[in-house]
N, C-alpha and C. Protein backbone atom coordinates (compact mmCIF):
# COMPACT_ATOMS: atom_id res chain seq x y z
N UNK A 1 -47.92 3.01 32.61
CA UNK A 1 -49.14 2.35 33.10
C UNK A 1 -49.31 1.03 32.36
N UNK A 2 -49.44 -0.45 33.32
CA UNK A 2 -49.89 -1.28 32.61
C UNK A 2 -51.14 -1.71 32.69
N UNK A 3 -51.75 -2.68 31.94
CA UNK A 3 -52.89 -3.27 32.21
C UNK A 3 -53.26 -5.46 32.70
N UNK A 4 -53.41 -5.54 33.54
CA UNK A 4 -53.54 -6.57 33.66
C UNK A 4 -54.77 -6.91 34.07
N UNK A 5 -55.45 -7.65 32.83
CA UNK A 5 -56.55 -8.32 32.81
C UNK A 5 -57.53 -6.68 32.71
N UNK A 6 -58.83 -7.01 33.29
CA UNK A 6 -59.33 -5.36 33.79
C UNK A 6 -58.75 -4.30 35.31
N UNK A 7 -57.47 -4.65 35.08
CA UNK A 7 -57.49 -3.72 36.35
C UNK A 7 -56.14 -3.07 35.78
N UNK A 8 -56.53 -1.84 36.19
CA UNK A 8 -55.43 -0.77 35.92
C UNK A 8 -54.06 -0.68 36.47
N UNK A 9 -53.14 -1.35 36.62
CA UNK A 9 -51.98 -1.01 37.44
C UNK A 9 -51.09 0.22 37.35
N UNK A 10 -50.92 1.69 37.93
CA UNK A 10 -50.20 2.47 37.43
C UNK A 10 -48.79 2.43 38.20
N UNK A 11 -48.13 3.11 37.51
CA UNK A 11 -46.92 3.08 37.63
C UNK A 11 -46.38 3.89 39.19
N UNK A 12 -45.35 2.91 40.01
CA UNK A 12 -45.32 3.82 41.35
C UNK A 12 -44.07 4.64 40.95
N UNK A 13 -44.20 5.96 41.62
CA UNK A 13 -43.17 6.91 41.63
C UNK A 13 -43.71 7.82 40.37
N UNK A 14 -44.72 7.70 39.58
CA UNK A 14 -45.22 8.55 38.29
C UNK A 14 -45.65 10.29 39.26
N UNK A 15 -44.90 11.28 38.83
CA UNK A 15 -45.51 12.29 39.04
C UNK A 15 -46.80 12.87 39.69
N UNK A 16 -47.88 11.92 38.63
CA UNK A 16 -48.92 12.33 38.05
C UNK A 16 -49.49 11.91 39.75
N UNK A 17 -49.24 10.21 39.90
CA UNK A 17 -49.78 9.57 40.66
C UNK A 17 -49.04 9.85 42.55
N UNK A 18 -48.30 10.54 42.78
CA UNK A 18 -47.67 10.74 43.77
C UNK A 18 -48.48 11.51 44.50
N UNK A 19 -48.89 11.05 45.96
CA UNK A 19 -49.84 12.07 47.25
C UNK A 19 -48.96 13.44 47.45
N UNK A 20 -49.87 14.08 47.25
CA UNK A 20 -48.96 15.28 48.05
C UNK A 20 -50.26 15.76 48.99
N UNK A 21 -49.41 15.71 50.44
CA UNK A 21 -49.61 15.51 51.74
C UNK A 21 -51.36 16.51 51.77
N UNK A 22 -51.68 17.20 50.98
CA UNK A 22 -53.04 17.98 51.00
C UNK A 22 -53.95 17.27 50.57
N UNK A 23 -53.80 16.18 49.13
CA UNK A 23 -54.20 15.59 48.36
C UNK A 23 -54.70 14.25 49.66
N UNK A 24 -53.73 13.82 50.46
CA UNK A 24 -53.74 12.84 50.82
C UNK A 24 -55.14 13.23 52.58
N UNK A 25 -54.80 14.50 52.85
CA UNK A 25 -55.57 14.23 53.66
C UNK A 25 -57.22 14.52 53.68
N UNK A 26 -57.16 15.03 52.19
CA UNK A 26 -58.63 15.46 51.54
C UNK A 26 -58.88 14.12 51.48
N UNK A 27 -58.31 12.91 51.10
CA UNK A 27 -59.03 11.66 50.68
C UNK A 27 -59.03 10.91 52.27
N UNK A 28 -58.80 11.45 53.39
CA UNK A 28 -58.94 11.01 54.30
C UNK A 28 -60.37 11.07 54.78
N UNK A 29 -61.63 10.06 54.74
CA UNK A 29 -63.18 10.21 55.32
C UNK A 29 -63.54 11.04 56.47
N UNK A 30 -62.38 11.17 57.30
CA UNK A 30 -62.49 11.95 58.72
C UNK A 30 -62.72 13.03 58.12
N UNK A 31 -62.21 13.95 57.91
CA UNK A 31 -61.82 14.99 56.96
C UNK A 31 -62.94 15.55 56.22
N UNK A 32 -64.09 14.63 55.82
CA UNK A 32 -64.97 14.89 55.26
C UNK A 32 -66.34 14.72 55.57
N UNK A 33 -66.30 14.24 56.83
CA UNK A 33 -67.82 14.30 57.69
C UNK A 33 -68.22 15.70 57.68
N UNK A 34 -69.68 16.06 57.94
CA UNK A 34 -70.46 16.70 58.74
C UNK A 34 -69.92 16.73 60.00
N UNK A 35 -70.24 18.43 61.06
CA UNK A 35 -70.25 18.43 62.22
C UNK A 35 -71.14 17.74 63.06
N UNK A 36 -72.73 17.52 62.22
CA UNK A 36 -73.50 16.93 63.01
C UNK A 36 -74.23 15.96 62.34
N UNK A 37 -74.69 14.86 62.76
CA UNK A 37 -75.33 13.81 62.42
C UNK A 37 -76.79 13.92 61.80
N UNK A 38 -77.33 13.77 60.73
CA UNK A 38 -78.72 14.36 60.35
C UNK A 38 -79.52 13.03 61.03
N UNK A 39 -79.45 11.65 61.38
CA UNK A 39 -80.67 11.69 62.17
C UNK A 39 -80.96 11.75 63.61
N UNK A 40 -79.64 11.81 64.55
CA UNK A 40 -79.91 12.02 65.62
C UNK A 40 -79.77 13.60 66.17
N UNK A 41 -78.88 14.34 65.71
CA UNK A 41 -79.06 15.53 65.84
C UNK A 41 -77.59 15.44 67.24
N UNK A 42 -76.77 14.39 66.90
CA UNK A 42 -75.80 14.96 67.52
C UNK A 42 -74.09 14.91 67.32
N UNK A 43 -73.35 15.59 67.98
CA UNK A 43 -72.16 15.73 67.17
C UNK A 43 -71.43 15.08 66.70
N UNK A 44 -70.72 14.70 65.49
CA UNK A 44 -69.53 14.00 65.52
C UNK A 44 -68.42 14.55 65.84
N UNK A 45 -67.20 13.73 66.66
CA UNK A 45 -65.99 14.09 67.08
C UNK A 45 -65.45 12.58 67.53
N UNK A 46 -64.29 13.43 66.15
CA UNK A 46 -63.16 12.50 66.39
C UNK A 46 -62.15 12.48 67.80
N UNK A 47 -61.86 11.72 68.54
CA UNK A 47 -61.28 11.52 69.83
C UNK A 47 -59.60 12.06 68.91
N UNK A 48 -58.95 13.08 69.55
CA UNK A 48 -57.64 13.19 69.54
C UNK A 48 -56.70 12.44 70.22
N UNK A 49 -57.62 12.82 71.78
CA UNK A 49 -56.70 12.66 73.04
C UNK A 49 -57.62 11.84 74.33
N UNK A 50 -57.21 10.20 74.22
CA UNK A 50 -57.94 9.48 75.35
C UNK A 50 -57.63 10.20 76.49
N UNK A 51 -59.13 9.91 77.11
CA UNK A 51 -58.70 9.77 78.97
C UNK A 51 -58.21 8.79 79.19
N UNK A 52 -57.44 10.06 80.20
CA UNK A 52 -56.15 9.40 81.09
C UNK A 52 -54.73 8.99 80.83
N UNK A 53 -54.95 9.80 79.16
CA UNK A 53 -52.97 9.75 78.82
C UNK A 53 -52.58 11.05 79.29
N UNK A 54 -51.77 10.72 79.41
CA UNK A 54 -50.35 11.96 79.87
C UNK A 54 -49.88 12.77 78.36
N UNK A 55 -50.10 12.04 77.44
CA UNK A 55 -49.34 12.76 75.84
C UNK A 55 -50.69 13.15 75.07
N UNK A 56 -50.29 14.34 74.62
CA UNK A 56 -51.67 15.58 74.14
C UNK A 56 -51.35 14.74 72.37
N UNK A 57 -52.23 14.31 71.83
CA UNK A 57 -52.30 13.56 70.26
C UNK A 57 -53.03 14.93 69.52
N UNK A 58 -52.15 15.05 68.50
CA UNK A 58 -53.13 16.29 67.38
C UNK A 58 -53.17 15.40 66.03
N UNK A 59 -54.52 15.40 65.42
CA UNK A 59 -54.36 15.19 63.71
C UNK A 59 -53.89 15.92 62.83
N UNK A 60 -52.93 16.12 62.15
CA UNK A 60 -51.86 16.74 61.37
C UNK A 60 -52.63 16.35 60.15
N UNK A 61 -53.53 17.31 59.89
CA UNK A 61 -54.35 17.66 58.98
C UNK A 61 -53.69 17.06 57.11
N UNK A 62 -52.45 18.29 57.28
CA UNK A 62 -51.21 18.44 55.72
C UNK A 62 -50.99 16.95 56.13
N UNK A 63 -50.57 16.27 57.22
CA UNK A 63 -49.92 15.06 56.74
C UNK A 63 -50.73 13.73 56.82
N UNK A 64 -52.43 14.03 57.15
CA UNK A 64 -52.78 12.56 57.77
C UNK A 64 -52.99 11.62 58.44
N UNK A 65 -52.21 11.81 59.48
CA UNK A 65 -51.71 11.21 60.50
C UNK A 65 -51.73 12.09 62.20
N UNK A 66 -51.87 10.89 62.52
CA UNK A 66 -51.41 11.77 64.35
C UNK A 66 -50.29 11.89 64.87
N UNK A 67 -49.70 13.02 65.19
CA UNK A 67 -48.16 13.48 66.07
C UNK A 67 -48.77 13.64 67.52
N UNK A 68 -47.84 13.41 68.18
CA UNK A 68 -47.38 14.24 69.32
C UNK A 68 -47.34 15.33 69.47
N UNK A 69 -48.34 16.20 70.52
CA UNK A 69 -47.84 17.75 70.25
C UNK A 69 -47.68 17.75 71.39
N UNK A 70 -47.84 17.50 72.69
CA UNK A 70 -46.93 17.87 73.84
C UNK A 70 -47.38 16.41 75.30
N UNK A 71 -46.39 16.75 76.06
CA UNK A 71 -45.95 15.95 76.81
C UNK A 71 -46.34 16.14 78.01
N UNK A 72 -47.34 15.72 78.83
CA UNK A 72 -47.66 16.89 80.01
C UNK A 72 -46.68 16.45 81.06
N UNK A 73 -46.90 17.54 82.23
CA UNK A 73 -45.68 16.94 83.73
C UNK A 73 -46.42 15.88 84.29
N UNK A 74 -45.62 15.23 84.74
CA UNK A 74 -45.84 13.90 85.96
C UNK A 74 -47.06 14.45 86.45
N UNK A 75 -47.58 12.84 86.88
CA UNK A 75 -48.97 13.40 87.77
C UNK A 75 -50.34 13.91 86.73
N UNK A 76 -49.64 14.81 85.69
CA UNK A 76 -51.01 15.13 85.23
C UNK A 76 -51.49 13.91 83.99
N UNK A 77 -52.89 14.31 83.80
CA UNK A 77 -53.62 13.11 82.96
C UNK A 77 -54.48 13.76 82.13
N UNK A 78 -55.30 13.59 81.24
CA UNK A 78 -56.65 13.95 80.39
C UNK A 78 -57.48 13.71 81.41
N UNK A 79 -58.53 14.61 82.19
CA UNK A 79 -59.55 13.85 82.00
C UNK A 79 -60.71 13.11 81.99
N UNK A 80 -60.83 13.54 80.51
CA UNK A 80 -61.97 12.82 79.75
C UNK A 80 -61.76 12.87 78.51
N UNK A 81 -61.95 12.24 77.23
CA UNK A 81 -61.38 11.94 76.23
C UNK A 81 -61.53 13.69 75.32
N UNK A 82 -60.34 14.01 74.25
CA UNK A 82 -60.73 15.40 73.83
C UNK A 82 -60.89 14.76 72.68
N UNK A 83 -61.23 15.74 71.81
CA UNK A 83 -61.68 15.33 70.53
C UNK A 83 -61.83 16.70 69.76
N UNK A 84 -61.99 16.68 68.05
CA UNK A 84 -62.39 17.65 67.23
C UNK A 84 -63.46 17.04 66.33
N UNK A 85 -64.23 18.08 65.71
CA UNK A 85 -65.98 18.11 65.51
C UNK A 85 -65.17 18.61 63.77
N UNK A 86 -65.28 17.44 63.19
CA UNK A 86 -64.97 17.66 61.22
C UNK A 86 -65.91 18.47 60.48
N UNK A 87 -65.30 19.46 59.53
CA UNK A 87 -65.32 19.93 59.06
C UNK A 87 -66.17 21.67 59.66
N UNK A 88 -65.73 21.50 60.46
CA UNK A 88 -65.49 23.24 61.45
C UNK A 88 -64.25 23.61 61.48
N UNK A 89 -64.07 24.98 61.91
CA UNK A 89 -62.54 25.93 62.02
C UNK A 89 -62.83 27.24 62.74
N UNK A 90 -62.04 26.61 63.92
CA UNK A 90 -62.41 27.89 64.76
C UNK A 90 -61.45 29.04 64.71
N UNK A 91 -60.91 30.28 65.69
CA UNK A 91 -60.51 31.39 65.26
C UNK A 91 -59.45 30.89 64.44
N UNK A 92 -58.40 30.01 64.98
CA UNK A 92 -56.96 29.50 65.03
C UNK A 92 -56.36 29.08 63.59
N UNK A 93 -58.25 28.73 62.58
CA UNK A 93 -57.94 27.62 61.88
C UNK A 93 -58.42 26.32 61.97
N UNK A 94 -58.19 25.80 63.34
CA UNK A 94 -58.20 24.50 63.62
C UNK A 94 -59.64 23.87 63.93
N UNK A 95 -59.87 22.24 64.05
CA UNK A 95 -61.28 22.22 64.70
C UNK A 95 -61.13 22.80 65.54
N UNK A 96 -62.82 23.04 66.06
CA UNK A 96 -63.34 23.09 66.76
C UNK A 96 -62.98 21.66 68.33
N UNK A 97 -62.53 22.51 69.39
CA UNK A 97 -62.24 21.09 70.17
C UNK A 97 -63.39 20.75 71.32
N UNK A 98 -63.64 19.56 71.42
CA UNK A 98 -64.76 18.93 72.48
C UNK A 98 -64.02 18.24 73.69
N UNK A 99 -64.10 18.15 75.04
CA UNK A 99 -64.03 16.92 75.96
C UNK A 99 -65.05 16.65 75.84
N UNK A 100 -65.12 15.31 75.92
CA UNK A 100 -66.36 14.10 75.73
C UNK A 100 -65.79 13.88 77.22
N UNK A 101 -67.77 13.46 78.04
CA UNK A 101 -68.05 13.02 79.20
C UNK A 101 -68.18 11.67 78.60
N UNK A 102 -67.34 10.49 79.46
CA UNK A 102 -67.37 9.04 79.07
C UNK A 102 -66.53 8.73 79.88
N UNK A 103 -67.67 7.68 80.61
CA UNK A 103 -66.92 6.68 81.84
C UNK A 103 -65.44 6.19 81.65
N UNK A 104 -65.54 5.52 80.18
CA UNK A 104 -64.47 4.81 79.82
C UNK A 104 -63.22 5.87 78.72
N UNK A 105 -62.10 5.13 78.75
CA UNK A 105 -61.52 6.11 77.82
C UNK A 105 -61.46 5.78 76.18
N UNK A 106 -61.78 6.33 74.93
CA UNK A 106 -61.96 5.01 73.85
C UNK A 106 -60.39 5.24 73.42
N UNK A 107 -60.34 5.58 72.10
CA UNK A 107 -58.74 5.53 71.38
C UNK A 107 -58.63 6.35 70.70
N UNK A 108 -57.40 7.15 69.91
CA UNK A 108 -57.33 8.65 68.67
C UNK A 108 -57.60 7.60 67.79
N UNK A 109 -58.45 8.85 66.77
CA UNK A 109 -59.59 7.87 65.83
C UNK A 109 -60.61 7.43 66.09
N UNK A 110 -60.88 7.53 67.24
CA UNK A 110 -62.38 6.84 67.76
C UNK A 110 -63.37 8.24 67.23
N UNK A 111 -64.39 7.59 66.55
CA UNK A 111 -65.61 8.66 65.68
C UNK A 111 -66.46 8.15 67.16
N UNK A 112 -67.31 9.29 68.19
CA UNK A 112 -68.05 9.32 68.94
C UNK A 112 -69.06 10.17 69.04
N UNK A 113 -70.18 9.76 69.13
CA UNK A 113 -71.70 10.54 68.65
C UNK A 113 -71.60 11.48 70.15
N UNK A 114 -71.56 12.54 70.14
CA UNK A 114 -71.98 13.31 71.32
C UNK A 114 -73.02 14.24 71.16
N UNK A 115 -73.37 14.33 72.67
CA UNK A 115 -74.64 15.41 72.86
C UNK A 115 -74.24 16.51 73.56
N UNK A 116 -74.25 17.74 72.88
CA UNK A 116 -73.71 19.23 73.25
C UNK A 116 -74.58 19.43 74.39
N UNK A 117 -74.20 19.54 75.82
CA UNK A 117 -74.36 20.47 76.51
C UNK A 117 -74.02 21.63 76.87
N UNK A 118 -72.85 22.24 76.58
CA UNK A 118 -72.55 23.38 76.59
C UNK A 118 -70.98 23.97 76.70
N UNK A 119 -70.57 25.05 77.06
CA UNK A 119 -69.39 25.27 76.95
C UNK A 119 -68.45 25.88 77.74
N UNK A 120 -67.57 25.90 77.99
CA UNK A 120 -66.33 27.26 78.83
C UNK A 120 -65.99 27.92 77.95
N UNK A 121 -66.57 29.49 78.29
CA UNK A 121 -66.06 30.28 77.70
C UNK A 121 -65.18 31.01 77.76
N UNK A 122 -63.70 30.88 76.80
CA UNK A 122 -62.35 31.51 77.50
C UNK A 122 -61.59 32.24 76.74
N UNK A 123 -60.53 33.13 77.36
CA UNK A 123 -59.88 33.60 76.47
C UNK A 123 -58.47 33.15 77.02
N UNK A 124 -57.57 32.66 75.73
CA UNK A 124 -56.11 32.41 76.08
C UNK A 124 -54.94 33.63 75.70
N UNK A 125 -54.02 33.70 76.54
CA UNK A 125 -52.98 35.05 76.33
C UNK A 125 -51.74 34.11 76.02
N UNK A 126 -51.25 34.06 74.75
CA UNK A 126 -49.89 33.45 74.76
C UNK A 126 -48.67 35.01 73.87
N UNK A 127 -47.56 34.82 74.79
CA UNK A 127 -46.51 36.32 73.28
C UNK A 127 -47.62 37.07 73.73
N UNK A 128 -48.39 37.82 74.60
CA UNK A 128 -48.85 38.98 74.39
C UNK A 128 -50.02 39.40 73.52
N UNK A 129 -50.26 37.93 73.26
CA UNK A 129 -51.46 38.05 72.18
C UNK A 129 -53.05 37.44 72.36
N UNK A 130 -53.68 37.97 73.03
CA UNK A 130 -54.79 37.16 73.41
C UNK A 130 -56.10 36.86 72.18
N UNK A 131 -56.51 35.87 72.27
CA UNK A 131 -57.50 35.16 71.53
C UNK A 131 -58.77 34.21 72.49
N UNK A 132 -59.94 34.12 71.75
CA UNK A 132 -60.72 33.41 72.69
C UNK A 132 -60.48 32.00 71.87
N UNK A 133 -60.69 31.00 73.40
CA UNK A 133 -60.34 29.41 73.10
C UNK A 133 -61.65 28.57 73.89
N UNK A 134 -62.70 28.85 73.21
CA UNK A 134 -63.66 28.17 74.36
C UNK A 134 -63.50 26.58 74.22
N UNK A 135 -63.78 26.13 75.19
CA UNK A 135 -64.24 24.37 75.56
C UNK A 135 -65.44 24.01 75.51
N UNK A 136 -65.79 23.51 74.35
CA UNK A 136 -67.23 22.62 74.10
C UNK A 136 -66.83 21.67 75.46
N UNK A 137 -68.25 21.15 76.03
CA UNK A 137 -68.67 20.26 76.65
C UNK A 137 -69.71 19.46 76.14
N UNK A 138 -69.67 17.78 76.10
CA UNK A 138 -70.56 17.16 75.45
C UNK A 138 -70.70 15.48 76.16
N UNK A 139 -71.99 15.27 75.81
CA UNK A 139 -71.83 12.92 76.43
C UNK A 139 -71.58 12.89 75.25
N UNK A 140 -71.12 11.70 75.71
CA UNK A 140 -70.90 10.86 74.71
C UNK A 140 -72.73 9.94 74.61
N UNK A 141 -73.29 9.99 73.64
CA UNK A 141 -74.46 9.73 73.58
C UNK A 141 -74.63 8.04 73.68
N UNK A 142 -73.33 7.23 74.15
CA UNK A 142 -73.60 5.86 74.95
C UNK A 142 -73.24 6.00 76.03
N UNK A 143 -72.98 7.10 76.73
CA UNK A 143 -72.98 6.97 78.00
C UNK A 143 -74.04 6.62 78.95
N UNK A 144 -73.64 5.85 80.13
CA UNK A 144 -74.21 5.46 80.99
C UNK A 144 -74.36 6.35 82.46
N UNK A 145 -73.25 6.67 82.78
CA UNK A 145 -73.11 7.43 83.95
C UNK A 145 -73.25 8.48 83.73
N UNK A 146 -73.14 9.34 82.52
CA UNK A 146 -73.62 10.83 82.44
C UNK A 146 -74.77 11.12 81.56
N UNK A 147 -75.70 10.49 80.98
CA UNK A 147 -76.77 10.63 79.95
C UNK A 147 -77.83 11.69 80.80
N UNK A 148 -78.01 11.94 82.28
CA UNK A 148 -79.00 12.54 82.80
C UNK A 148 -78.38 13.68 82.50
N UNK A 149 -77.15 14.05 81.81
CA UNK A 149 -76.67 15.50 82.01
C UNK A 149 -77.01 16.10 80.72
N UNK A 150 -77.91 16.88 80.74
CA UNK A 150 -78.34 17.98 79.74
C UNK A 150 -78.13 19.36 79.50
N UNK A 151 -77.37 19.64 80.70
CA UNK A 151 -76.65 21.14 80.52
C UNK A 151 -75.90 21.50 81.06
N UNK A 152 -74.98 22.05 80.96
CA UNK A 152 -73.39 22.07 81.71
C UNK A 152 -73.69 22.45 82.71
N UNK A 153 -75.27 23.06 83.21
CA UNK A 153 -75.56 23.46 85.01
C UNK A 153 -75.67 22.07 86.07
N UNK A 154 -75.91 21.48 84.99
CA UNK A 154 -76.44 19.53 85.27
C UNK A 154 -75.03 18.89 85.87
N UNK A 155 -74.20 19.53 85.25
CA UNK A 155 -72.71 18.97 85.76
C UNK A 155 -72.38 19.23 87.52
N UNK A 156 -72.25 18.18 87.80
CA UNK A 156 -71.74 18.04 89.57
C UNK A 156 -70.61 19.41 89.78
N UNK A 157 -70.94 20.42 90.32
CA UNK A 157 -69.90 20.99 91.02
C UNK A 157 -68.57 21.15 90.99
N UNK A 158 -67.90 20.04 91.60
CA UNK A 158 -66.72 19.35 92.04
C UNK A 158 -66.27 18.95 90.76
N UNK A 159 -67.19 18.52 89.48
CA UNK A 159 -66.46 17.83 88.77
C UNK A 159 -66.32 19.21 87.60
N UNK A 160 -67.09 20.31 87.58
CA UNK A 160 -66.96 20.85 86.47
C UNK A 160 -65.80 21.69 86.82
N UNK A 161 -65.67 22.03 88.09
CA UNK A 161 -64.03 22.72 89.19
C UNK A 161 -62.45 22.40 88.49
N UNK A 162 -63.13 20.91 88.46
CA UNK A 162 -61.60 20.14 88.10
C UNK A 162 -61.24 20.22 86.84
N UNK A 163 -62.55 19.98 85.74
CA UNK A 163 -62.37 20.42 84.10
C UNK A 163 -62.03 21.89 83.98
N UNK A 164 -62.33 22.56 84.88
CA UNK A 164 -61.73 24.21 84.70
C UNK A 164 -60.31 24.01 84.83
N UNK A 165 -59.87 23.33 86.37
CA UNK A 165 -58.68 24.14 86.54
C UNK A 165 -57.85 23.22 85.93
N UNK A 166 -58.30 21.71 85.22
CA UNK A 166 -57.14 20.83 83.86
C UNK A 166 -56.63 22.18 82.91
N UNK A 167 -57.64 22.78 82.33
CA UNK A 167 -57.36 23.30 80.96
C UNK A 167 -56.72 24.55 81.66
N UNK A 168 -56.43 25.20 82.87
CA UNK A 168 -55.54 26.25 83.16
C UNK A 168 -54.37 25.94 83.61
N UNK A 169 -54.53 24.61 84.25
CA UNK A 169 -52.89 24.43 84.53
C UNK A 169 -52.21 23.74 83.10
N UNK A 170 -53.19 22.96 82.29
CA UNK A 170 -52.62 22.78 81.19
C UNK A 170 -51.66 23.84 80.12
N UNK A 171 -52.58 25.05 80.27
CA UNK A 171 -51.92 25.78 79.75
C UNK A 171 -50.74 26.82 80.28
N UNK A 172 -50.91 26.95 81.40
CA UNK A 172 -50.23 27.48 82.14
C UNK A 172 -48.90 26.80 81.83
N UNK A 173 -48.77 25.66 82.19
CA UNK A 173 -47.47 24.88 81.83
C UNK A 173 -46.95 24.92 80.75
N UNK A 174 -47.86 25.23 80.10
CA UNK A 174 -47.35 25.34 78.55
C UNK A 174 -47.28 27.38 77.94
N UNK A 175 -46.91 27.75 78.90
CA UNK A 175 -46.97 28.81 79.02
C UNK A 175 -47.72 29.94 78.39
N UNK A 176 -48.97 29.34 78.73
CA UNK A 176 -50.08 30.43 78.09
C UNK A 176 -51.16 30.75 79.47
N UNK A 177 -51.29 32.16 79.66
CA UNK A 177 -52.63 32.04 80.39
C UNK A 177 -54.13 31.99 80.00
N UNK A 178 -54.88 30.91 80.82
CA UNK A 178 -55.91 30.75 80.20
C UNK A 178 -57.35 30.85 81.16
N UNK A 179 -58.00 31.66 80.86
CA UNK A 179 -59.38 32.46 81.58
C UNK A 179 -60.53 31.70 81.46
N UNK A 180 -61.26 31.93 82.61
CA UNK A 180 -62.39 30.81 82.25
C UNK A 180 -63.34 32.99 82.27
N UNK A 181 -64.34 32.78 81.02
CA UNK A 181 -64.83 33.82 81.20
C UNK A 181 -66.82 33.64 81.72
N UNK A 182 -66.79 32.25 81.35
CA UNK A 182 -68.02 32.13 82.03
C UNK A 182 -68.77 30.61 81.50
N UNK A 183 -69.52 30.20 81.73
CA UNK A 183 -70.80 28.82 81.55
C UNK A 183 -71.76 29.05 80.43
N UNK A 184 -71.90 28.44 79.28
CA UNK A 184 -73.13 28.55 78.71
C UNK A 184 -73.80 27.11 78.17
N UNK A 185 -75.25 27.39 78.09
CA UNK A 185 -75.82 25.62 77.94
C UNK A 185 -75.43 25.67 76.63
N UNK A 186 -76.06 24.59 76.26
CA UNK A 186 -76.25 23.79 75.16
C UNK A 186 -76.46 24.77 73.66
N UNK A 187 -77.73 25.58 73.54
CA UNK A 187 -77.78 26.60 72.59
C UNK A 187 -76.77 27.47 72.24
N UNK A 188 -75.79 27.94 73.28
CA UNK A 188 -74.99 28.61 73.00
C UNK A 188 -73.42 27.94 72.57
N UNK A 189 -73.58 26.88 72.43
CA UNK A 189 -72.89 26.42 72.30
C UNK A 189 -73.42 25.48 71.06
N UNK A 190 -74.36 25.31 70.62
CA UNK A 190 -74.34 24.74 69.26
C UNK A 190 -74.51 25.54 68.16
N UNK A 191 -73.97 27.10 68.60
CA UNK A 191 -74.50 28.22 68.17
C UNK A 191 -73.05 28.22 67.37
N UNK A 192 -72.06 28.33 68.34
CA UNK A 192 -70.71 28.29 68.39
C UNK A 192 -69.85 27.64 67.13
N UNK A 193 -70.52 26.02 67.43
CA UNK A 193 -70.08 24.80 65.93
C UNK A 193 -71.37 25.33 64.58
N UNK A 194 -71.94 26.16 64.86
CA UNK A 194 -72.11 26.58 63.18
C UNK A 194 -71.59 27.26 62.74
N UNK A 195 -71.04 28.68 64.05
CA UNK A 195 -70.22 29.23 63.19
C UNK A 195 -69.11 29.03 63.26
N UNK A 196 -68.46 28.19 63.43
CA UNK A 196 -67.20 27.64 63.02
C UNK A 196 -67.60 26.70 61.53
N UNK A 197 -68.70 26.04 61.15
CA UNK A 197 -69.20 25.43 60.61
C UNK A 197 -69.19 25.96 59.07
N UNK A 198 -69.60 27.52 59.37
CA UNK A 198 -69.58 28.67 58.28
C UNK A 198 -68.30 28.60 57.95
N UNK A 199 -67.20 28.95 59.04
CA UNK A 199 -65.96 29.26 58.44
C UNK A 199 -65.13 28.62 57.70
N UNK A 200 -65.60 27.46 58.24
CA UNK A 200 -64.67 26.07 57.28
C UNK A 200 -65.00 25.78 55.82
N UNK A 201 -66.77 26.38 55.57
CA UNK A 201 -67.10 26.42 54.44
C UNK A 201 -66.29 27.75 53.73
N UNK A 202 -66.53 28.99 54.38
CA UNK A 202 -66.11 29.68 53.73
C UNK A 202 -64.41 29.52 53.49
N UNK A 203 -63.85 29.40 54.32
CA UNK A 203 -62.13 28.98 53.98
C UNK A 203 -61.85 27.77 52.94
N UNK A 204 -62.70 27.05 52.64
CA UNK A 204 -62.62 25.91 51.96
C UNK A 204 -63.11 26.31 50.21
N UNK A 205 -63.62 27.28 50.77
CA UNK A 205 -63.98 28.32 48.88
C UNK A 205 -62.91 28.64 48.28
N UNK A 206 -62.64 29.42 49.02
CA UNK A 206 -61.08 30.55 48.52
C UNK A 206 -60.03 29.96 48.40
């Protein structure tokens, strides 16, 4: 370690000072938000996956960074932007995941204030092993074209049809079957990100 002037220069390649990939994504700010915003009272979520790409983006937590985790077939798209809600963990481990209602599509990394309306409640069968995988539904709280929507009953018909059958042929292709088991508003679904909210605390103890 040298010193020049008042500033510390340490040495690169020192043991001491080297990221290791856990280290590095604890010092990542994403990583360390709240699920929800204390003065508006609504969610944060980080955008994974814009509307209207074809390639599914995951945050690779151990490394920091965003990979590629799958490739969808021709023709298909996102959409509406997906996203995960920091510092929650749902059954899997993983965030908690949101589609954000938003006219426009933003970018992975985009931090977007949303308002929980509610959820799909599902269970996925992949290997013989079934688990529940519900779908938060939420605005994006600058939206323009969807702000009148306050509860996933509020959602047009036609359009909540098509968000069902994305996430079954999505998975389907990816060879999992995936159940829609039913609709719930807003309460039951902000019921949902606490207790995922709990778990992340409690996994983050031990």
């Amino acid at each position: 370690m040298k010193r020049r002037g008042d500033a510390v220069v340490k040495r690169a390649g020192s043991k001491k000072e080297r990221l290791l990939p856990g280290r590095l994504a604890r010092s990542n700010p994403l990583s360390e938000l709240p699920p929800w915003d204390a003065s508006s009272g609504n969610l944060h979520v980080v955008v994974d996956t814009p509307k209207g790409s074809a390639i599914k983006f995951k945050f690779e937590l151990e490394k920091g960074c965003y990979t590629i985790a799958h490739i969808l077939p021709p023709g298909a798209v996102f959409p509406f932007d997906f996203g995960s809600i920091p510092s929650t963990a749902a059954a899997d481990g993983d965030p908690l995941d949101v589609l954000i209602l938003m006219e426009e599509p933003s970018f992975a990394g985009c931090l977007v204030p949303v308002r929980l309306i509610g959820v799909l409640e599902a269970k996925q069968t992949q290997e013989g092993k079934t688990n529940r995988n519900d779908r938060l539904i939420g605005v994006a709280a600058e939206s323009r074209a969807y702000r009148d929507l306050l509860a996933i009953q509020d959602v047009p018909k036609h359009l909540l049809e098509e968000i069902e059958h994305f996430f079954v042929s999505y998975n389907k292709e990816r060879g999992r079957a995936f159940k829609i088991l039913g609709r719930s508003g807003p309460t039951r679904a902000a019921r949902l990100v606490r207790a995922a909210e709990r778990q992340f605390q409690k996994k983050n103890k031990s």
